[in-house]
N, C-alpha and C. Protein backbone atom coordinates (compact mmCIF):
# COMPACT_ATOMS: atom_id res chain seq x y z
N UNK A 1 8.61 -7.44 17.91
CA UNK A 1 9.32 -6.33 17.28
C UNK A 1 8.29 -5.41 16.61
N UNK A 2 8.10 -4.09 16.97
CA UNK A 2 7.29 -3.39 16.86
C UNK A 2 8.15 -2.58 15.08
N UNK A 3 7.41 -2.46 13.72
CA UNK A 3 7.42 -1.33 13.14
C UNK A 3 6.38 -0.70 12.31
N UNK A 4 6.82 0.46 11.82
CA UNK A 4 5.52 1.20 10.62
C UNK A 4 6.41 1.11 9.74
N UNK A 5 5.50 0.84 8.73
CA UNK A 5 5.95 0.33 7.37
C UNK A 5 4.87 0.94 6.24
N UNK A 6 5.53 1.19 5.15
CA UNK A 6 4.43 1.64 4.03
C UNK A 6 5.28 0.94 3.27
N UNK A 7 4.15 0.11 2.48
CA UNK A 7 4.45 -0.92 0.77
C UNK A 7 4.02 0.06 -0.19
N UNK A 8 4.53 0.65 -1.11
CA UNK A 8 4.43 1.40 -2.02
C UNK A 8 5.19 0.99 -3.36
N UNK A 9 3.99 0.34 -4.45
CA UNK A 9 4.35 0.25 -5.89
C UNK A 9 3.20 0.21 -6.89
N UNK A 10 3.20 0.21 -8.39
CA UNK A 10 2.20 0.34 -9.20
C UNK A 10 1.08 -0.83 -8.73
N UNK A 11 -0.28 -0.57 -9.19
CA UNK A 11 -1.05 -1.76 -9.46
C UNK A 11 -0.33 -2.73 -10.38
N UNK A 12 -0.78 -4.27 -9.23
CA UNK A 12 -0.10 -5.15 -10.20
C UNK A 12 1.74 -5.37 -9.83
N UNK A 13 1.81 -4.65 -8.87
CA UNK A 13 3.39 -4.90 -8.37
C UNK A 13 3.53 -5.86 -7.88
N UNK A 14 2.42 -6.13 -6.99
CA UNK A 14 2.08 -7.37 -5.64
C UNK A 14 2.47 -6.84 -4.71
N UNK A 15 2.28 -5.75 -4.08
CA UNK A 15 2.59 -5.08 -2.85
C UNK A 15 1.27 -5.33 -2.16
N UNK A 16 0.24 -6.43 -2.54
CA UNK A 16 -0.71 -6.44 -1.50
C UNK A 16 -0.32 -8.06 -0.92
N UNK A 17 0.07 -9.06 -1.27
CA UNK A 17 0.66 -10.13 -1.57
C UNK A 17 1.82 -9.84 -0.61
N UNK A 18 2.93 -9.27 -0.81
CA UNK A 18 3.67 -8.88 -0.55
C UNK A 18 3.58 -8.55 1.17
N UNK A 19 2.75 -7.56 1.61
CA UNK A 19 2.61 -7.03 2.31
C UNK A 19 1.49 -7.64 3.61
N UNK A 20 0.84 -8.37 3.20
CA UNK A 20 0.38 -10.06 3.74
C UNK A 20 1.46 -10.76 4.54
N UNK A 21 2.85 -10.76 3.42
CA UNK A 21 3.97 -11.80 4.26
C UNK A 21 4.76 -11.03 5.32
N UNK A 22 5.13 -9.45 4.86
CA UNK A 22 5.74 -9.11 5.50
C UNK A 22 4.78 -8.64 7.05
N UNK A 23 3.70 -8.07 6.93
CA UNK A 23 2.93 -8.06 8.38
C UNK A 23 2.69 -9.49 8.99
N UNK A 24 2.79 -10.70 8.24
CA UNK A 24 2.80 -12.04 9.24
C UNK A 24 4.29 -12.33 9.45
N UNK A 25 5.28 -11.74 9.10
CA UNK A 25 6.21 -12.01 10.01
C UNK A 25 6.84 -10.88 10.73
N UNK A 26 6.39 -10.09 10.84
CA UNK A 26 6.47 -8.80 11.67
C UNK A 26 5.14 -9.17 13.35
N UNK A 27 4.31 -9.47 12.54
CA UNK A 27 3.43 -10.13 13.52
C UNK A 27 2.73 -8.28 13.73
N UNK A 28 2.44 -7.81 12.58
CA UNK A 28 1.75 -6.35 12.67
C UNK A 28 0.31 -6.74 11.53
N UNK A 29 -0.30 -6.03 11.76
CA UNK A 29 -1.54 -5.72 10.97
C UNK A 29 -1.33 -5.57 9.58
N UNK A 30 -1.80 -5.40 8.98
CA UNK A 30 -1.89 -4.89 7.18
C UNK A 30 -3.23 -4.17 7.20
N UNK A 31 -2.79 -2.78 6.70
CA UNK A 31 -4.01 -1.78 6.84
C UNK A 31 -4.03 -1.57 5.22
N UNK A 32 -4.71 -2.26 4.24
CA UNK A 32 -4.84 -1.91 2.88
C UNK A 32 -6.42 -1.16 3.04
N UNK A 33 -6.03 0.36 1.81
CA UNK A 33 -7.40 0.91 2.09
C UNK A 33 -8.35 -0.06 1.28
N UNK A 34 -7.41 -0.38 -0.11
CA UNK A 34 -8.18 -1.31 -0.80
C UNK A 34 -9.15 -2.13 -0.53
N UNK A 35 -8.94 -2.98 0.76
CA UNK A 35 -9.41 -3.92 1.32
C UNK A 35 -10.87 -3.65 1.80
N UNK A 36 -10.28 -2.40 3.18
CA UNK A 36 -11.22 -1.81 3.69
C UNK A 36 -12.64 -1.27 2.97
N UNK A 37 -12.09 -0.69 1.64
CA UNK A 37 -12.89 -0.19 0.54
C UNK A 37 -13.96 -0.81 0.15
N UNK A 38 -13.45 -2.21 0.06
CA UNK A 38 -13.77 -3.51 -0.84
C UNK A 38 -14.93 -4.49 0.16
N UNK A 39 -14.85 -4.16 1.22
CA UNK A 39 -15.47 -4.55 2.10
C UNK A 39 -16.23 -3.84 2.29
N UNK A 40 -16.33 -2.74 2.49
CA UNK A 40 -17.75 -1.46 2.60
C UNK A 40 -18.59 -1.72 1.38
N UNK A 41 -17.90 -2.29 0.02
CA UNK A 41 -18.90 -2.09 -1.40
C UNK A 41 -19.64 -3.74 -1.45
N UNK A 42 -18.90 -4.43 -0.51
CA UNK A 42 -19.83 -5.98 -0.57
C UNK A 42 -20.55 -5.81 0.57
N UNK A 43 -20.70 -4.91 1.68
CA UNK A 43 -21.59 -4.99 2.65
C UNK A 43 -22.72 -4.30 2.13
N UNK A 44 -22.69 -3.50 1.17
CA UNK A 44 -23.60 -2.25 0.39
C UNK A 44 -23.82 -0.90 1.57
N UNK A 45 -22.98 -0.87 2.39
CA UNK A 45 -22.77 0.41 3.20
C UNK A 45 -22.86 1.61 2.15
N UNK A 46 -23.22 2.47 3.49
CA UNK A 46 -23.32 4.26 2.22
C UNK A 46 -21.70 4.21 1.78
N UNK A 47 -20.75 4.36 2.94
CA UNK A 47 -19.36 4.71 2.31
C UNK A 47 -19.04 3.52 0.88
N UNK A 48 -19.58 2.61 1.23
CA UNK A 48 -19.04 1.20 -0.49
C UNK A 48 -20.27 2.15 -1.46
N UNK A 49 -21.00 2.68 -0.62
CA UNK A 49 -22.03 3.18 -2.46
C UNK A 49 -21.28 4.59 -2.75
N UNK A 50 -20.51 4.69 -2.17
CA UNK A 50 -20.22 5.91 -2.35
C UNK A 50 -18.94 5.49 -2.87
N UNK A 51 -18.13 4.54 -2.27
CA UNK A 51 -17.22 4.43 -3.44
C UNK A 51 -16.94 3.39 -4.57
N UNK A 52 -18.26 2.56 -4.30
CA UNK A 52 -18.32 1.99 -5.68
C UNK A 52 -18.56 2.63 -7.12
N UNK A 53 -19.36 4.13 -6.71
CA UNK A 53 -19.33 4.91 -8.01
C UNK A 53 -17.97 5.55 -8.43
N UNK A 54 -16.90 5.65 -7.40
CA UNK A 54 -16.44 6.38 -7.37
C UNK A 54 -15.23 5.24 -8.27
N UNK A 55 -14.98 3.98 -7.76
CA UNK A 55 -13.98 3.09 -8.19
C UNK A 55 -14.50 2.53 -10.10
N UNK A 56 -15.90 2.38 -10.15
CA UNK A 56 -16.37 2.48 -11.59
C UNK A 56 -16.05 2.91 -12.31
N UNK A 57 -15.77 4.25 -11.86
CA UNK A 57 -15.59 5.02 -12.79
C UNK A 57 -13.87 5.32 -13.30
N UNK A 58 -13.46 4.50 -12.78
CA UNK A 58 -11.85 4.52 -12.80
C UNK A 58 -11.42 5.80 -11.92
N UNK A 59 -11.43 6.16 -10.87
CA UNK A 59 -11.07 7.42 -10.19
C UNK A 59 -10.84 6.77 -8.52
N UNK A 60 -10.04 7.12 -7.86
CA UNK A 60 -9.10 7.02 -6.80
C UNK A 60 -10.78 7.70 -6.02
N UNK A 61 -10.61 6.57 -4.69
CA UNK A 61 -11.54 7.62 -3.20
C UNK A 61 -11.13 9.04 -2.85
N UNK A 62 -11.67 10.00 -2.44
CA UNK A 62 -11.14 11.27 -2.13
C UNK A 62 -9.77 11.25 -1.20
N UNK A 63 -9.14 12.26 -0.45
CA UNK A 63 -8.53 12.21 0.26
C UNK A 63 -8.96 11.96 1.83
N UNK A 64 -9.67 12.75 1.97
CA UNK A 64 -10.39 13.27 3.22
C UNK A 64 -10.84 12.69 3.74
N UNK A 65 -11.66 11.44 2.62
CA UNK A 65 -12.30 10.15 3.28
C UNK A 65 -11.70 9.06 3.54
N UNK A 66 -10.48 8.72 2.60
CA UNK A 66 -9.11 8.01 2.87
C UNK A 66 -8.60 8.30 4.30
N UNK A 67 -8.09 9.36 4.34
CA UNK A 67 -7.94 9.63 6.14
C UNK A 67 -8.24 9.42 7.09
N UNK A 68 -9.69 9.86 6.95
CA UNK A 68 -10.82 9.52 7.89
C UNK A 68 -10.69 7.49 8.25
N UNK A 69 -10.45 7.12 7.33
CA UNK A 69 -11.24 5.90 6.91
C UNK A 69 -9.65 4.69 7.93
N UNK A 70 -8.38 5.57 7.28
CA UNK A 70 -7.13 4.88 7.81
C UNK A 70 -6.52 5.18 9.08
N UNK A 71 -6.84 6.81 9.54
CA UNK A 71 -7.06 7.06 10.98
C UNK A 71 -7.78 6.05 12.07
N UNK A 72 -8.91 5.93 11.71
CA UNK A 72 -10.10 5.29 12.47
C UNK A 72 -9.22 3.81 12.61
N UNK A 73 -9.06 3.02 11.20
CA UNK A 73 -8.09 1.89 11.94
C UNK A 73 -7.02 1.50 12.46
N UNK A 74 -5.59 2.95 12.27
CA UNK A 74 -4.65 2.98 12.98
C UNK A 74 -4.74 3.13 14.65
N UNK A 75 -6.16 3.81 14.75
CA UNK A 75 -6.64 4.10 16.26
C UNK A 75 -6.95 3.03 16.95
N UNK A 76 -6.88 2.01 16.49
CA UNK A 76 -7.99 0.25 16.85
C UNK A 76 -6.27 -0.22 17.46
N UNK A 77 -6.41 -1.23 18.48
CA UNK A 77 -5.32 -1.89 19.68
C UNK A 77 -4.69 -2.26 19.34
N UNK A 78 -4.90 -3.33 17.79
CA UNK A 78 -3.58 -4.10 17.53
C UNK A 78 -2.95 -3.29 16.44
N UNK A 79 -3.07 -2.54 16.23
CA UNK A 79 -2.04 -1.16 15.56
C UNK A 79 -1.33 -0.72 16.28
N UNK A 80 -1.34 -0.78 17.68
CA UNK A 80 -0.36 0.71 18.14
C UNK A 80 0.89 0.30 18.54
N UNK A 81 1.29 -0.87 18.17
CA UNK A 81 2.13 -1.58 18.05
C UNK A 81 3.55 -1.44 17.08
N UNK A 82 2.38 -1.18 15.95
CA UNK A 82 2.96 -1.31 14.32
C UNK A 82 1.95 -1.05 13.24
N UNK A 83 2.60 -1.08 11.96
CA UNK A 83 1.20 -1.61 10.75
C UNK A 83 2.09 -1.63 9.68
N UNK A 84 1.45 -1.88 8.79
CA UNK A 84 2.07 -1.66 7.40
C UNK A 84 0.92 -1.60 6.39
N UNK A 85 1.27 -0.43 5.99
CA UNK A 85 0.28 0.35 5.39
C UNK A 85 -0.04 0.10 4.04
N UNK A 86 -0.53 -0.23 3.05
CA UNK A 86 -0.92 -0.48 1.48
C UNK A 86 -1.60 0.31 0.74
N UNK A 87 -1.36 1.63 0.50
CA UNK A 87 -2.20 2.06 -0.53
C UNK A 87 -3.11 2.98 -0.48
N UNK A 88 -2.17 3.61 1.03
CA UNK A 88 -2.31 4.90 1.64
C UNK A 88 -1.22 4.91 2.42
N UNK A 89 -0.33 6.17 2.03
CA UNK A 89 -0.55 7.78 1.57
C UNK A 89 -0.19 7.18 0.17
N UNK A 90 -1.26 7.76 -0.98
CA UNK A 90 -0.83 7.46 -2.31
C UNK A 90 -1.01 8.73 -3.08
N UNK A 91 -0.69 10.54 -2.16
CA UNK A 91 -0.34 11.42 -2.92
C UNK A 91 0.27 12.16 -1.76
N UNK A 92 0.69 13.51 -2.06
CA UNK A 92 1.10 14.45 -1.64
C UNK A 92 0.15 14.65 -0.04
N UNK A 93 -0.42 15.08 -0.28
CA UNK A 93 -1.64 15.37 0.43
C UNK A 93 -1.80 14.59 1.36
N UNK A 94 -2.05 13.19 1.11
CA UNK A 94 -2.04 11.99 2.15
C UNK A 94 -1.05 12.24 3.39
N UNK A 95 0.28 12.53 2.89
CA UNK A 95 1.26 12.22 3.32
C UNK A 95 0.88 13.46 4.55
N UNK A 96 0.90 14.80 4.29
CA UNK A 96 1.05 15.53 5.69
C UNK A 96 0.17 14.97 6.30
N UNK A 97 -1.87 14.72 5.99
CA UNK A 97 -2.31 14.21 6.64
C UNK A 97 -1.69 12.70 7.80
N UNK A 98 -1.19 12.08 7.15
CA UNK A 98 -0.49 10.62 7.86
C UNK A 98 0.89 11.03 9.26
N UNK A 99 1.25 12.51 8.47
CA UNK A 99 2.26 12.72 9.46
C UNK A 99 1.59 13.27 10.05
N UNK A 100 1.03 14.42 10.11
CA UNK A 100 0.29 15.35 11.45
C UNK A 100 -0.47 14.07 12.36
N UNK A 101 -0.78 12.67 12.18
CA UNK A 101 -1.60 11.88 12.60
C UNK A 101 -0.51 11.51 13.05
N UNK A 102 0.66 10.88 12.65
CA UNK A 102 1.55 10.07 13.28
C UNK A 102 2.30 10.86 14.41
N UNK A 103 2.99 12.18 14.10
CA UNK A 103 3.41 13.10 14.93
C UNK A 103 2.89 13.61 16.59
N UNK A 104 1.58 13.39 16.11
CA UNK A 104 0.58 13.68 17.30
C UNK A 104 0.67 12.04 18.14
N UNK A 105 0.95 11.43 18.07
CA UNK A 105 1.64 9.85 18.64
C UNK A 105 3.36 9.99 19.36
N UNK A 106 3.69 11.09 18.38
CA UNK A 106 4.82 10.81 18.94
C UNK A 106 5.81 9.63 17.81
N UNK A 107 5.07 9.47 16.78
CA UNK A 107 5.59 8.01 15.98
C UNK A 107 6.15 8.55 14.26
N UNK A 108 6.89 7.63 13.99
CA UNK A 108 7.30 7.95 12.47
C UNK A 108 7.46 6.78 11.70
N UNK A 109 7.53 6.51 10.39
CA UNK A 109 7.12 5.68 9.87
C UNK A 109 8.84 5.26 9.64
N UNK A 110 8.92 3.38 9.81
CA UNK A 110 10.48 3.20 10.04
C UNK A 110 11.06 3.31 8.81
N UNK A 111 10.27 2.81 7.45
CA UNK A 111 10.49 2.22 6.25
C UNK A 111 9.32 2.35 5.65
N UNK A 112 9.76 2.80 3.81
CA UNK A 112 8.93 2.39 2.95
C UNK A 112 9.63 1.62 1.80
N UNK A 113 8.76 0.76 1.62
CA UNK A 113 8.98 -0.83 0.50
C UNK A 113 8.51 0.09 -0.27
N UNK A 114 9.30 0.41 -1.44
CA UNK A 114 9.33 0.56 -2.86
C UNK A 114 9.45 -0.27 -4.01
N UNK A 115 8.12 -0.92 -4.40
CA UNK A 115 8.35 -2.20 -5.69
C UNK A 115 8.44 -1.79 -6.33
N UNK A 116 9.60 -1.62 -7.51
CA UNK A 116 9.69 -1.38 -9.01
C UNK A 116 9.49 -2.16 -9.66
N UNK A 117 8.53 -2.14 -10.61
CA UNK A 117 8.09 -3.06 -11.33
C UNK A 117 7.56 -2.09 -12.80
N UNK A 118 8.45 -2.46 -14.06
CA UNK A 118 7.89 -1.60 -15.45
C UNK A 118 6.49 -1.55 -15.60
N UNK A 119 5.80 -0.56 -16.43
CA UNK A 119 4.82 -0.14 -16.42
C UNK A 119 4.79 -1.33 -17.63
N UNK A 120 5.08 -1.70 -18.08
CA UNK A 120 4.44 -2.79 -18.89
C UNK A 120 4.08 -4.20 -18.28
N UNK A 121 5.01 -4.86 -17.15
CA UNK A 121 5.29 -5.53 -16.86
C UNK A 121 3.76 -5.30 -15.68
N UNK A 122 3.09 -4.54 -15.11
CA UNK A 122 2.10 -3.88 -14.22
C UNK A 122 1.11 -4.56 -15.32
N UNK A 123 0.98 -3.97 -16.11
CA UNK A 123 -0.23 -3.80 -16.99
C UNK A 123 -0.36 -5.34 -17.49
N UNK A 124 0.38 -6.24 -18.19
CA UNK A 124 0.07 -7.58 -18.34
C UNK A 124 -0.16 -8.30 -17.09
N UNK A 125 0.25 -8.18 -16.01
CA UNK A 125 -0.29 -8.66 -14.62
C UNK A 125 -1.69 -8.96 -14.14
N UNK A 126 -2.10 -7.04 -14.24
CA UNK A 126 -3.15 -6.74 -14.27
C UNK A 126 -4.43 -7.01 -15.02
N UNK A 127 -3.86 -7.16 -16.37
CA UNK A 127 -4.97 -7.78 -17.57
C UNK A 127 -4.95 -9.23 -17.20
N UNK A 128 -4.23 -9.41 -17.10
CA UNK A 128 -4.23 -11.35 -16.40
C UNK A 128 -5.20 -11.74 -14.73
N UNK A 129 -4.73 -10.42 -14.05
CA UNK A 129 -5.71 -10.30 -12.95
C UNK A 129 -7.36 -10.81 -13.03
N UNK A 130 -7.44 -9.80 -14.02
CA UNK A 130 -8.83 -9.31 -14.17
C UNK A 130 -8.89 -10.41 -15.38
N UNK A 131 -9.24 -11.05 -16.07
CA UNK A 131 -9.69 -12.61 -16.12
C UNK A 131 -9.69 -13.84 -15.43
N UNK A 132 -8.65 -13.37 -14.61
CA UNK A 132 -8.92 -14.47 -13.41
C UNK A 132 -9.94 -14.34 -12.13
N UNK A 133 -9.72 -13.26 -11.96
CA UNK A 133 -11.05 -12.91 -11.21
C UNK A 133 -12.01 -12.11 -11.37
N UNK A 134 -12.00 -11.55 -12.18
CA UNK A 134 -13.23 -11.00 -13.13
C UNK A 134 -14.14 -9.90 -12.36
N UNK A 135 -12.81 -9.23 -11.77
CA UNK A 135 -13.20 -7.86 -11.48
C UNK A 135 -12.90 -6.52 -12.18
N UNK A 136 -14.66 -6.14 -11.64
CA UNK A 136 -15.04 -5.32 -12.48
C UNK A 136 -14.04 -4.05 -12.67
N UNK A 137 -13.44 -3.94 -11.85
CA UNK A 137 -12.68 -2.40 -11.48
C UNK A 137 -10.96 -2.51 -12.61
N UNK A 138 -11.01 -3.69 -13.03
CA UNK A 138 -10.06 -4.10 -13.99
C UNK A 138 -9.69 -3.93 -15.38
N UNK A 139 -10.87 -3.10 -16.42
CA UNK A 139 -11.31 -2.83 -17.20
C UNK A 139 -9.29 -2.33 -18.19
N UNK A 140 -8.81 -2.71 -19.16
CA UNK A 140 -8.54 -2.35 -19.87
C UNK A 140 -8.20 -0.68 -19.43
N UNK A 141 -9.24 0.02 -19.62
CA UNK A 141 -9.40 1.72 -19.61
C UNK A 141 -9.05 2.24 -17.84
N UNK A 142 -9.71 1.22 -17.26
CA UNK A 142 -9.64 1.76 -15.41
C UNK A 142 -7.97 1.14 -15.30
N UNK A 143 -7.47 0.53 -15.89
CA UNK A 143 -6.12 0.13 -15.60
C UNK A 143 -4.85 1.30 -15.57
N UNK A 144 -5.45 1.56 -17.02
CA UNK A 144 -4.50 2.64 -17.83
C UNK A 144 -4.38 4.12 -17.26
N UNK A 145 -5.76 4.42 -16.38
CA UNK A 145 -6.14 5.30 -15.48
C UNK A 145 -5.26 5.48 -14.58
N UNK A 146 -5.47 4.29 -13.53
CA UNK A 146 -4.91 4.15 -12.04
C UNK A 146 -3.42 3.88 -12.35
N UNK A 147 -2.96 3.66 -13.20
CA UNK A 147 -1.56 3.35 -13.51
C UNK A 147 -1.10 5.04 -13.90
N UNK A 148 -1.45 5.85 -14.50
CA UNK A 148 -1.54 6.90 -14.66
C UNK A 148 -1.61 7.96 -13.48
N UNK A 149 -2.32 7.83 -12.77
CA UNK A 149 -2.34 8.99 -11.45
C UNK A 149 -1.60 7.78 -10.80
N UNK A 150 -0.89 6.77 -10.24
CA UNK A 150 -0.16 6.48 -9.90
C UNK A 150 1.18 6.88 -10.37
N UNK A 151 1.38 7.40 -11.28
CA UNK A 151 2.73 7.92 -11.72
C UNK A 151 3.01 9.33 -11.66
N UNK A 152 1.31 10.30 -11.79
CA UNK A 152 1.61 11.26 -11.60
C UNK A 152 1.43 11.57 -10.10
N UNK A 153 0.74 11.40 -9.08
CA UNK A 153 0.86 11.64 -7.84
C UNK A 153 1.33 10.70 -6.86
N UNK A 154 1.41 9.31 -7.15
CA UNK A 154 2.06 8.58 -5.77
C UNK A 154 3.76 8.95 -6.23
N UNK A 155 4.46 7.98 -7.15
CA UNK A 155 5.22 8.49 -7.19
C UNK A 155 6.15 9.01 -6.49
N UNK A 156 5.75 10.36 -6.64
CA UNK A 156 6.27 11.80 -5.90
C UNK A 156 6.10 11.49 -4.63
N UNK A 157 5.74 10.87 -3.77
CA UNK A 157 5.73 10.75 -2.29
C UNK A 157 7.26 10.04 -1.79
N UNK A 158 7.72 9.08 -3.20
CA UNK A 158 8.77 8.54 -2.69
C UNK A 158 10.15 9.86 -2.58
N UNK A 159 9.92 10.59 -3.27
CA UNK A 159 10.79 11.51 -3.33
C UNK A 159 10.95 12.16 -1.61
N UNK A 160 9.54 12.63 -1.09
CA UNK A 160 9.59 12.98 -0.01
C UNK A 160 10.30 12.06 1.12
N UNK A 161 9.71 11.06 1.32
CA UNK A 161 10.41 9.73 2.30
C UNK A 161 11.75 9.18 1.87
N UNK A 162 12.30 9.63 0.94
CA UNK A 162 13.61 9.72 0.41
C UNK A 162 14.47 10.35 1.17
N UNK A 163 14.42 11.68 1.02
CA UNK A 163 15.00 12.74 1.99
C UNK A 163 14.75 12.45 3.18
N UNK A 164 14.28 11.81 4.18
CA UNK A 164 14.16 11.24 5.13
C UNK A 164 14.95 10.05 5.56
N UNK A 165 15.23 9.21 4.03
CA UNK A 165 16.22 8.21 4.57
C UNK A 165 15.29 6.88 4.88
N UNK A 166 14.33 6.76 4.42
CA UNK A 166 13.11 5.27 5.30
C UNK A 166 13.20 4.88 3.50
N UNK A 167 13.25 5.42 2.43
CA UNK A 167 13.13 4.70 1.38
C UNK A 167 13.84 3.29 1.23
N UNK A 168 13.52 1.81 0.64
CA UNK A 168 14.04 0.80 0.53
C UNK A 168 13.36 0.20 -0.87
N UNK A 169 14.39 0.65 -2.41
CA UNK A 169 13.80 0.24 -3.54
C UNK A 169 13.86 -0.99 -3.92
N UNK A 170 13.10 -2.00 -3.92
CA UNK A 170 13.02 -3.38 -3.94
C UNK A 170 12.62 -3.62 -5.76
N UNK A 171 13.54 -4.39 -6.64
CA UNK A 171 13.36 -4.83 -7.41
C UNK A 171 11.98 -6.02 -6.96
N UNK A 172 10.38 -5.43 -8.16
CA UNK A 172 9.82 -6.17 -8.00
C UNK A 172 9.03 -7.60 -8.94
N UNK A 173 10.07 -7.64 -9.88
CA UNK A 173 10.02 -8.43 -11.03
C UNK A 173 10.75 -9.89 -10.48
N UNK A 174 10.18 -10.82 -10.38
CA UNK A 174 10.74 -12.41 -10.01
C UNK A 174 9.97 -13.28 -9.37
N UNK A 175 10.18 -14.42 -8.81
CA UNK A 175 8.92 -14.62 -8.14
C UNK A 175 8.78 -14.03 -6.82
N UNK A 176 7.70 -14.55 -6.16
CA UNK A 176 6.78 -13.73 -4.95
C UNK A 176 8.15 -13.94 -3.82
N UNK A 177 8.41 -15.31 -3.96
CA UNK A 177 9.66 -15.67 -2.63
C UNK A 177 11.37 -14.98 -3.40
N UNK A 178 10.98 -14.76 -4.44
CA UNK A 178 12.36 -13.67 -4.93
C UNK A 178 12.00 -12.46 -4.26
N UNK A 179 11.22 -11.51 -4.19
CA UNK A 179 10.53 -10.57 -4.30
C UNK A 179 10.36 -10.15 -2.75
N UNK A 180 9.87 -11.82 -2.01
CA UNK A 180 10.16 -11.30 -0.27
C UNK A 180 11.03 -11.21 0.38
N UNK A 181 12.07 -12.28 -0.02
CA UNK A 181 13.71 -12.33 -0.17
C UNK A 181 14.04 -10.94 0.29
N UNK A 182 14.50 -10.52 -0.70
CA UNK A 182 14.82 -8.90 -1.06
C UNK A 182 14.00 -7.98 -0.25
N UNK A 183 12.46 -7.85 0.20
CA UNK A 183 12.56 -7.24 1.10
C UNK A 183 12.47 -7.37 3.10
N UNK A 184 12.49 -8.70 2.94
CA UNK A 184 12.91 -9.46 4.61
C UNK A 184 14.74 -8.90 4.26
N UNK A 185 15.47 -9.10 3.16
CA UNK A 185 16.60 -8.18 3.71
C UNK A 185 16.39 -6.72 4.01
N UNK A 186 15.90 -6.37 3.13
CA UNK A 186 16.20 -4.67 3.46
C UNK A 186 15.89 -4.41 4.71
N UNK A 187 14.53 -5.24 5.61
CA UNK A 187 14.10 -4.75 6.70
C UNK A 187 14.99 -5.13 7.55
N UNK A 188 15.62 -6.40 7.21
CA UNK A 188 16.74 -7.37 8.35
C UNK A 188 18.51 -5.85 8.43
N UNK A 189 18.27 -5.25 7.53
CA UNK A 189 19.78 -4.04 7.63
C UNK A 189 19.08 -2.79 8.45
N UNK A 190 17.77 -2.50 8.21
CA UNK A 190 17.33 -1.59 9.04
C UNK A 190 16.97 -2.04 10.80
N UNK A 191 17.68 -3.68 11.13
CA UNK A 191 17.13 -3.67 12.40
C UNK A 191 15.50 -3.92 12.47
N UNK A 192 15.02 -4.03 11.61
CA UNK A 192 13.36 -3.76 12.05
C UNK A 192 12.93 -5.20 12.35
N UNK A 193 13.64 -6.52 11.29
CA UNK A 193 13.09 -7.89 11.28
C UNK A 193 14.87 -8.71 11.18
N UNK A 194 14.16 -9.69 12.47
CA UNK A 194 15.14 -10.47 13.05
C UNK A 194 15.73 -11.75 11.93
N UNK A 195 16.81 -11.59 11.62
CA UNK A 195 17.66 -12.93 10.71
C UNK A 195 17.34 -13.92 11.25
N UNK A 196 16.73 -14.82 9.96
CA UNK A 196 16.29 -16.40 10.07
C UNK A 196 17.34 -16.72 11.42
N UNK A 197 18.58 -16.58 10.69
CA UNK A 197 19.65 -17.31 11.49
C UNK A 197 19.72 -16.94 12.52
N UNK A 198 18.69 -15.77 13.14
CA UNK A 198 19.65 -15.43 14.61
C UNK A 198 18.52 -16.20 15.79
């Protein structure tokens, strides 16, 4: 069963967690830029030095290079299938880029997973994160940041994919198998993922 999917919620929602279970039972990829990111800055590549200053400093990768960066792996074999996307398109901007890319396919995105999860409820997650694994990009101040331009520019993207009708707002407060529950249904009413039972 082929779909495109975008997981979209605050840091600290578990939409990367999340989005792990739902591409292994979709049997699609998981394209987190995060990941990708995170892997360029432990190989010490120019693009990780380039955005390890850039993530230090509490500030989001550009756009342009985001594109560049999620194009290049939507273009790779076991994508053209499906994906589910993490953490791109995470503004305005993203978004035409992702459609003029998808459009030119011929493709549209089936669904986006919307985790709601309180901005308080994000932020103790996150501070709990970052003592457990004791990353650097976790800082108290870089939290309060990315939680911040997450509200003022991702956000607003749900508004757009709204009017479209692919929005699916998933309460994301409970545990992880509460949390997948809720969205293996939403995908199981859109047709996209097949009932245990059937």
């Amino acid at each position: 069963m082929s779909a495109r999917l975008l997981i979209v919620g605050p840091q600290g929602s578990g939409k990367g967690t999340q989005g792990v279970r739902v591409g292994e039972a979709l049997g699609i990829p998981v394209v987190s830029t995060g990941d990708v990111f995170r892997a360029n800055v432990k190989d010490g590549t120019e693009l990780g030095q380039q955005v390890k200053a850039i993530i230090d400093g509490g500030d989001l990768v550009p756009d342009e290079l985001t594109s560049a960066v999620v194009r290049d792996r939507l273009s790779q074999a076991d994508a053209a299938e499906g994906f589910l996307l993490d953490g791109y398109p995470r503004n305005l901007a993203q978004v035409m880029h992702l459609d003029e890319f998808l459009e030119g396919r011929g493709e549209s995105l089936d669904a986006v997973i919307a985790l709601i999860v309180p901005r308080e409820e994000s932020l103790s997650r996150l501070t709990a994160r970052a003592a457990e694994q004791g990353r650097a990009d976790d800082t108290e101040e870089a939290i309060a940041t990315r939680l911040g331009i997450y509200e003022r520019e991702t956000a607003p993207i749900l508004d757009v994919y709204g009017t479209r009708g692919v929005v699916d707002e998933i309460d994301g407060v409970g545990t992880l198998d509460e949390v997948t529950a809720r969205i293996f249904a939403a995908l199981e009413a859109r047709g996209l993922l097949a009932s245990p039972a059937a």
